[in-house]
C-alpha atoms as a PDB file:
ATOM      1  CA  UNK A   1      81.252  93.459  46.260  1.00  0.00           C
ATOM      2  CA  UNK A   2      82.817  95.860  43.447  1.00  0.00           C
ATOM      3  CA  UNK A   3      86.225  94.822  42.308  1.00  0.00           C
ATOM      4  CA  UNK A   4      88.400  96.325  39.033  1.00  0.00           C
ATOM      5  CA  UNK A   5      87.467  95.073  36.019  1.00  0.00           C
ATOM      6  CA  UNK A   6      89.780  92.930  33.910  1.00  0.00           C
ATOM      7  CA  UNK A   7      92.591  96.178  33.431  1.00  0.00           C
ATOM      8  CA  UNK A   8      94.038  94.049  29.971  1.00  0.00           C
ATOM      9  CA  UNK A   9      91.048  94.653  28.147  1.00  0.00           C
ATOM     10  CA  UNK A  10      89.754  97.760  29.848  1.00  0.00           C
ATOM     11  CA  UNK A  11      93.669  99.299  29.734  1.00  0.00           C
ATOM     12  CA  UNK A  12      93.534  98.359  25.645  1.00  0.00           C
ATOM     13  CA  UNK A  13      90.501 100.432  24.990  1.00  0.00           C
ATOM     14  CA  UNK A  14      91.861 103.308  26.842  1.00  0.00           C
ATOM     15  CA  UNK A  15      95.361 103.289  25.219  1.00  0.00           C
ATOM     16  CA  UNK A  16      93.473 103.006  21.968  1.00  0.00           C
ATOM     17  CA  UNK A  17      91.451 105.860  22.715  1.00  0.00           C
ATOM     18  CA  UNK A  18      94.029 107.773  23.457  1.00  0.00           C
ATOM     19  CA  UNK A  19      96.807 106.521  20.737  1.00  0.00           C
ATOM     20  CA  UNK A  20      99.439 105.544  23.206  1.00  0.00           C
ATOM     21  CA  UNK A  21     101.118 102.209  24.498  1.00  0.00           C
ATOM     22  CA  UNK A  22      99.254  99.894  26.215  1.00  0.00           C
ATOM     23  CA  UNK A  23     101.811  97.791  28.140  1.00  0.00           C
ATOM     24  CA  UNK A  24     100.712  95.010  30.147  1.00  0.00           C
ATOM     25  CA  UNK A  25     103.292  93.293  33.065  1.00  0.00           C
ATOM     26  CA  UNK A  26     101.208  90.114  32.824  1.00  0.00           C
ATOM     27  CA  UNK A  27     101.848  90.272  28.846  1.00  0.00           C
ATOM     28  CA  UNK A  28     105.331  91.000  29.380  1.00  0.00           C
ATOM     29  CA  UNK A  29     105.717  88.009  32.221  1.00  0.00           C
ATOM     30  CA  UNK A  30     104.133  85.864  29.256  1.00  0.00           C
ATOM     31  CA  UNK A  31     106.009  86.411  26.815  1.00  0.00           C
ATOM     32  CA  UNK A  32     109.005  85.920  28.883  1.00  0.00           C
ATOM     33  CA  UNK A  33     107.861  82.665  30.173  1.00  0.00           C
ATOM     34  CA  UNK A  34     107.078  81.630  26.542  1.00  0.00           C
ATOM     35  CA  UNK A  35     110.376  82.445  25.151  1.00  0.00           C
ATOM     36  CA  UNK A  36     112.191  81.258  28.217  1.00  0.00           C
ATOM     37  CA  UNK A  37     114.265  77.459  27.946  1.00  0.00           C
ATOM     38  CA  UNK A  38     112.757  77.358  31.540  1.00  0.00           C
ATOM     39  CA  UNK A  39     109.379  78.142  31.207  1.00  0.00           C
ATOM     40  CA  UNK A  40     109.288  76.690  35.436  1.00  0.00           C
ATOM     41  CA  UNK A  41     111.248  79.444  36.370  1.00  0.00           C
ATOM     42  CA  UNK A  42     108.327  82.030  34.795  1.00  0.00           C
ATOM     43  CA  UNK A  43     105.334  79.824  35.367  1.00  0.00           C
ATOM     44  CA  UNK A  44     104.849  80.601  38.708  1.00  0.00           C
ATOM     45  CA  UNK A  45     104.934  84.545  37.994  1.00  0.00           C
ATOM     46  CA  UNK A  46     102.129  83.980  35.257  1.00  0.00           C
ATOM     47  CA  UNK A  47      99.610  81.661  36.966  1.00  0.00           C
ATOM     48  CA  UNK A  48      99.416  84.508  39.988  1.00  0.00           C
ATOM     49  CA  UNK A  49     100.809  82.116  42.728  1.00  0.00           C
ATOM     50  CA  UNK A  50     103.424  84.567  43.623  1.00  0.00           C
ATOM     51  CA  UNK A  51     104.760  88.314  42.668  1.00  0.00           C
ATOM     52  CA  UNK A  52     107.625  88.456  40.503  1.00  0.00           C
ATOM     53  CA  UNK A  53     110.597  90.231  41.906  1.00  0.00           C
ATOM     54  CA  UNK A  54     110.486  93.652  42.000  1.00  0.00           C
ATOM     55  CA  UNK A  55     114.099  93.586  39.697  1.00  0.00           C
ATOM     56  CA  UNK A  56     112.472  91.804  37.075  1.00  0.00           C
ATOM     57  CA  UNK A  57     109.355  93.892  37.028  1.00  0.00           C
ATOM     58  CA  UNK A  58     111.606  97.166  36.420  1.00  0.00           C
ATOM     59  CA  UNK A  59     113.858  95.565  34.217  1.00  0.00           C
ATOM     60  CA  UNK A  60     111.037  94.617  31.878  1.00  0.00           C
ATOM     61  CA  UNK A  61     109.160  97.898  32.172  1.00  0.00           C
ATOM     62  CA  UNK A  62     112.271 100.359  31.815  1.00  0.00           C
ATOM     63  CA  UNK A  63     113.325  97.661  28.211  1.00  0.00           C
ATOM     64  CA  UNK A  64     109.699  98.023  27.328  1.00  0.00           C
ATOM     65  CA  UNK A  65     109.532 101.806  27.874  1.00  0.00           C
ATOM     66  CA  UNK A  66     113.010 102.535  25.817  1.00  0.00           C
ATOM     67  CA  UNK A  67     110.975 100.989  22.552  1.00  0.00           C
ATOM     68  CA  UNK A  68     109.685 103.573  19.952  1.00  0.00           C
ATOM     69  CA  UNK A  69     105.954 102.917  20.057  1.00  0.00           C
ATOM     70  CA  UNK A  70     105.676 104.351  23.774  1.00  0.00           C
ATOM     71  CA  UNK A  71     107.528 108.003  23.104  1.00  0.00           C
ATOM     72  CA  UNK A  72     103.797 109.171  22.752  1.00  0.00           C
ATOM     73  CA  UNK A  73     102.836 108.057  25.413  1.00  0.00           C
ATOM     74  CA  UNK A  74     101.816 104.846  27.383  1.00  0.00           C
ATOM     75  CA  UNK A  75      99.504 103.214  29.933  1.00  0.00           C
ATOM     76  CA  UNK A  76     100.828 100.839  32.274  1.00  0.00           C
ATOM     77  CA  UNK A  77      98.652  98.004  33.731  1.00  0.00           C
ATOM     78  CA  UNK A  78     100.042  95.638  36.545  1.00  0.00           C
ATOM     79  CA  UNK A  79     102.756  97.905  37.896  1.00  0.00           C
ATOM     80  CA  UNK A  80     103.979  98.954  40.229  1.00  0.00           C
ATOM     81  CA  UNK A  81     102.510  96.889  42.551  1.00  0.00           C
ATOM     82  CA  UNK A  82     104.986  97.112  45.010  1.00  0.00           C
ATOM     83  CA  UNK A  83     106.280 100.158  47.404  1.00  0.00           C
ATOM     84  CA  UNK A  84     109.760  98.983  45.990  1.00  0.00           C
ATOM     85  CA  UNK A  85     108.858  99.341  42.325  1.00  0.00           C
ATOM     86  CA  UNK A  86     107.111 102.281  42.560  1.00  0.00           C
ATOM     87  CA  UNK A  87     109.855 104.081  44.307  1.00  0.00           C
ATOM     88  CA  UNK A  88     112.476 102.412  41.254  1.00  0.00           C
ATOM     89  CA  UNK A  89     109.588 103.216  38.878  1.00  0.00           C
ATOM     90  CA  UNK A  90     109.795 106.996  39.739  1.00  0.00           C
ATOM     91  CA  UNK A  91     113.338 106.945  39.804  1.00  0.00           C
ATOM     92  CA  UNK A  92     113.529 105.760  36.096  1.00  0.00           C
ATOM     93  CA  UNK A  93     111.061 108.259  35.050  1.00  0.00           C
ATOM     94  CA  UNK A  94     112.806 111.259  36.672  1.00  0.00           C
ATOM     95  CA  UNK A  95     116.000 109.972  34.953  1.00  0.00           C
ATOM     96  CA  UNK A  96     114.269 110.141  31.526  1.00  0.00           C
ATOM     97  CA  UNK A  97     112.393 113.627  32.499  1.00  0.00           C
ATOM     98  CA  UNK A  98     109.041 111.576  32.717  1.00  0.00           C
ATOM     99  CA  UNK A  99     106.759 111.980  34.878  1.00  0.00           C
ATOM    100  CA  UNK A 100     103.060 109.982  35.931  1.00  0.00           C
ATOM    101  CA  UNK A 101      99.958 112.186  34.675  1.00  0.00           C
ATOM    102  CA  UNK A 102      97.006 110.371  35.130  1.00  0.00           C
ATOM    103  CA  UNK A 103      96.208 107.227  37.458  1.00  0.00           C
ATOM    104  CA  UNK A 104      92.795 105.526  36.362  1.00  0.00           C
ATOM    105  CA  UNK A 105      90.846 103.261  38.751  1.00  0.00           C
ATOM    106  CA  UNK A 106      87.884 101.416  37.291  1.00  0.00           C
ATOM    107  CA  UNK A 107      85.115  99.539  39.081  1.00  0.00           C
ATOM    108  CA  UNK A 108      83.515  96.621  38.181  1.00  0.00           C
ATOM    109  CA  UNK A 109      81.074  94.005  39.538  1.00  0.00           C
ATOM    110  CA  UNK A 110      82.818  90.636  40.982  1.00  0.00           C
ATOM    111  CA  UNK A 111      80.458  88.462  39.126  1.00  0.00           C
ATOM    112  CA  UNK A 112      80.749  90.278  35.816  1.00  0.00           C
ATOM    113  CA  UNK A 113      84.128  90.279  36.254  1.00  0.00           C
ATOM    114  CA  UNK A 114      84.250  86.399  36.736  1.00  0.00           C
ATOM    115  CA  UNK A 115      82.022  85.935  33.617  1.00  0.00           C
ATOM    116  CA  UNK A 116      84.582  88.201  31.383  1.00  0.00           C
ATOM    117  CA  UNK A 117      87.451  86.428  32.660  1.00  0.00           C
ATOM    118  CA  UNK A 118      86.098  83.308  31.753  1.00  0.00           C
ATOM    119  CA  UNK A 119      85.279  84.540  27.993  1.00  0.00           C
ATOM    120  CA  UNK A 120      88.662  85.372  27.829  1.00  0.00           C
ATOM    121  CA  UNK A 121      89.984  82.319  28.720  1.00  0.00           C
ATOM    122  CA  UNK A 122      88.258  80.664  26.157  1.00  0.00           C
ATOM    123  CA  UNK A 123      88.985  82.877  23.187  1.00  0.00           C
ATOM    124  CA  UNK A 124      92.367  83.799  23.862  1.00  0.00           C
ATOM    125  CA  UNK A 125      93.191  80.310  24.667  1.00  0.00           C
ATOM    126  CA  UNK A 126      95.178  81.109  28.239  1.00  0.00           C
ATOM    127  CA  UNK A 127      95.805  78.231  30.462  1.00  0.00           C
ATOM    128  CA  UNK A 128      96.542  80.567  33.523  1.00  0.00           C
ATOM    129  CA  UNK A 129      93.100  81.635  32.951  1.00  0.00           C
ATOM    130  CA  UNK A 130      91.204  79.367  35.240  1.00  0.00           C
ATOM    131  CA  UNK A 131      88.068  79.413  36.929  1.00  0.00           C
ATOM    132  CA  UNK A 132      90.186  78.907  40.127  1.00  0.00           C
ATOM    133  CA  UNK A 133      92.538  81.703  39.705  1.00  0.00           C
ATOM    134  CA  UNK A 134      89.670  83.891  39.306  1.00  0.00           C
ATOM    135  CA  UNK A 135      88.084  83.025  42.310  1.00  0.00           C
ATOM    136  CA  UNK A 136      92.215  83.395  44.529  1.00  0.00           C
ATOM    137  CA  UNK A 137      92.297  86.486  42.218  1.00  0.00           C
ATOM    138  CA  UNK A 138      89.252  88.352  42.970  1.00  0.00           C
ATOM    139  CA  UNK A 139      89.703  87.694  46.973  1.00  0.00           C
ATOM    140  CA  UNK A 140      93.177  88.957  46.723  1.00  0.00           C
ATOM    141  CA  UNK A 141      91.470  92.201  45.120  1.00  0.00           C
ATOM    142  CA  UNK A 142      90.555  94.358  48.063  1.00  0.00           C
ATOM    143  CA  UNK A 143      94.363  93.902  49.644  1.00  0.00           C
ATOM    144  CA  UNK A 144      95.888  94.363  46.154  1.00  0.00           C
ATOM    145  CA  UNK A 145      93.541  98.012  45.839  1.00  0.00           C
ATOM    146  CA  UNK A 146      94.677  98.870  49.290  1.00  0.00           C
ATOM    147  CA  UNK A 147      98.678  98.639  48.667  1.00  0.00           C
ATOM    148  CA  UNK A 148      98.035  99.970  45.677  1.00  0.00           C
ATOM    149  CA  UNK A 149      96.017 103.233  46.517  1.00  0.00           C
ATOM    150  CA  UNK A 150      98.715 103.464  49.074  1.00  0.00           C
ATOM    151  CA  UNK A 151     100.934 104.471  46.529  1.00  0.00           C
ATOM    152  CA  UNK A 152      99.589 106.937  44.926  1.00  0.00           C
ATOM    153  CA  UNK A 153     100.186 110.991  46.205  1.00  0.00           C
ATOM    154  CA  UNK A 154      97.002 112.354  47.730  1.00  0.00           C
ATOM    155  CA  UNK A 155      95.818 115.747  47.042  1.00  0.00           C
END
């Protein structure tokens, strides 16, 4: 099985590349959580047992977007993943004469995938990062790449 490799690291090296933004919702969700005086409310958002609401995900992105560093450009990893936030997401951008130029899909091997994940776990210290929530994660993948590609225009 082929499955997307780990888009935080992957999406970094792009953005770099290119000299934009690279904005991550899982980041964002995160950071959130950690600043949060009820990290329970966050938690499960950030340890992938459920989707956060789709108001939260474009309230984060359109505050994120409105900073300085992503007027040249960004890459967004994470979102939309919802019909609901796409539709918002477009709405925003059309609002702010934006527009989506490039989608990127990248394809990875499940077990290398696993192994990477892992690594990152340990050196970026994440306890969300488990060998179990890689496992949920990568079976969740092929539904998650449907909904997704579902969303996007076709030419």
């Amino acid at each position: 099985m082929s499955v997307r490799p780990d888009p935080a690291t992957q999406g970094a090296r792009v953005a770099s590349e290119f000299r934009i933004s690279h904005l991550s919702t899982g980041e964002m969700l995160r950071q959130l959580r950690d600043q949060s005086d009820d990290d329970c409310k966050f938690s499960s958002y950030t340890e992938g047992s459920i989707l956060a609401p789709d108001d939260l995900m474009i309230e984060l992105v359109a505050e994120r977007l409105s900073l300085p560093d992503c007027q040249a450009g960004w890459l967004m990893d994470g979102f939309p993943r919802t019909l609901s936030q796409a539709q918002a997401f477009d709405g925003y951008l059309n609002h702010h004469g934006d527009q989506i130029t490039r989608v990127i899909e990248l394809v990875a091997d499940a077990d290398g995938i696993v192994k990477r994940l892992i690594e990152r776990a340990k050196s970026e210290n994440r306890p969300d990062d488990t060998p179990q929530e890689h496992r949920r994660a990568i079976k969740g993948i092929p539904s998650s790449h449907k909904a997704s590609a579902e969303l996007l225009p076709r030419p």
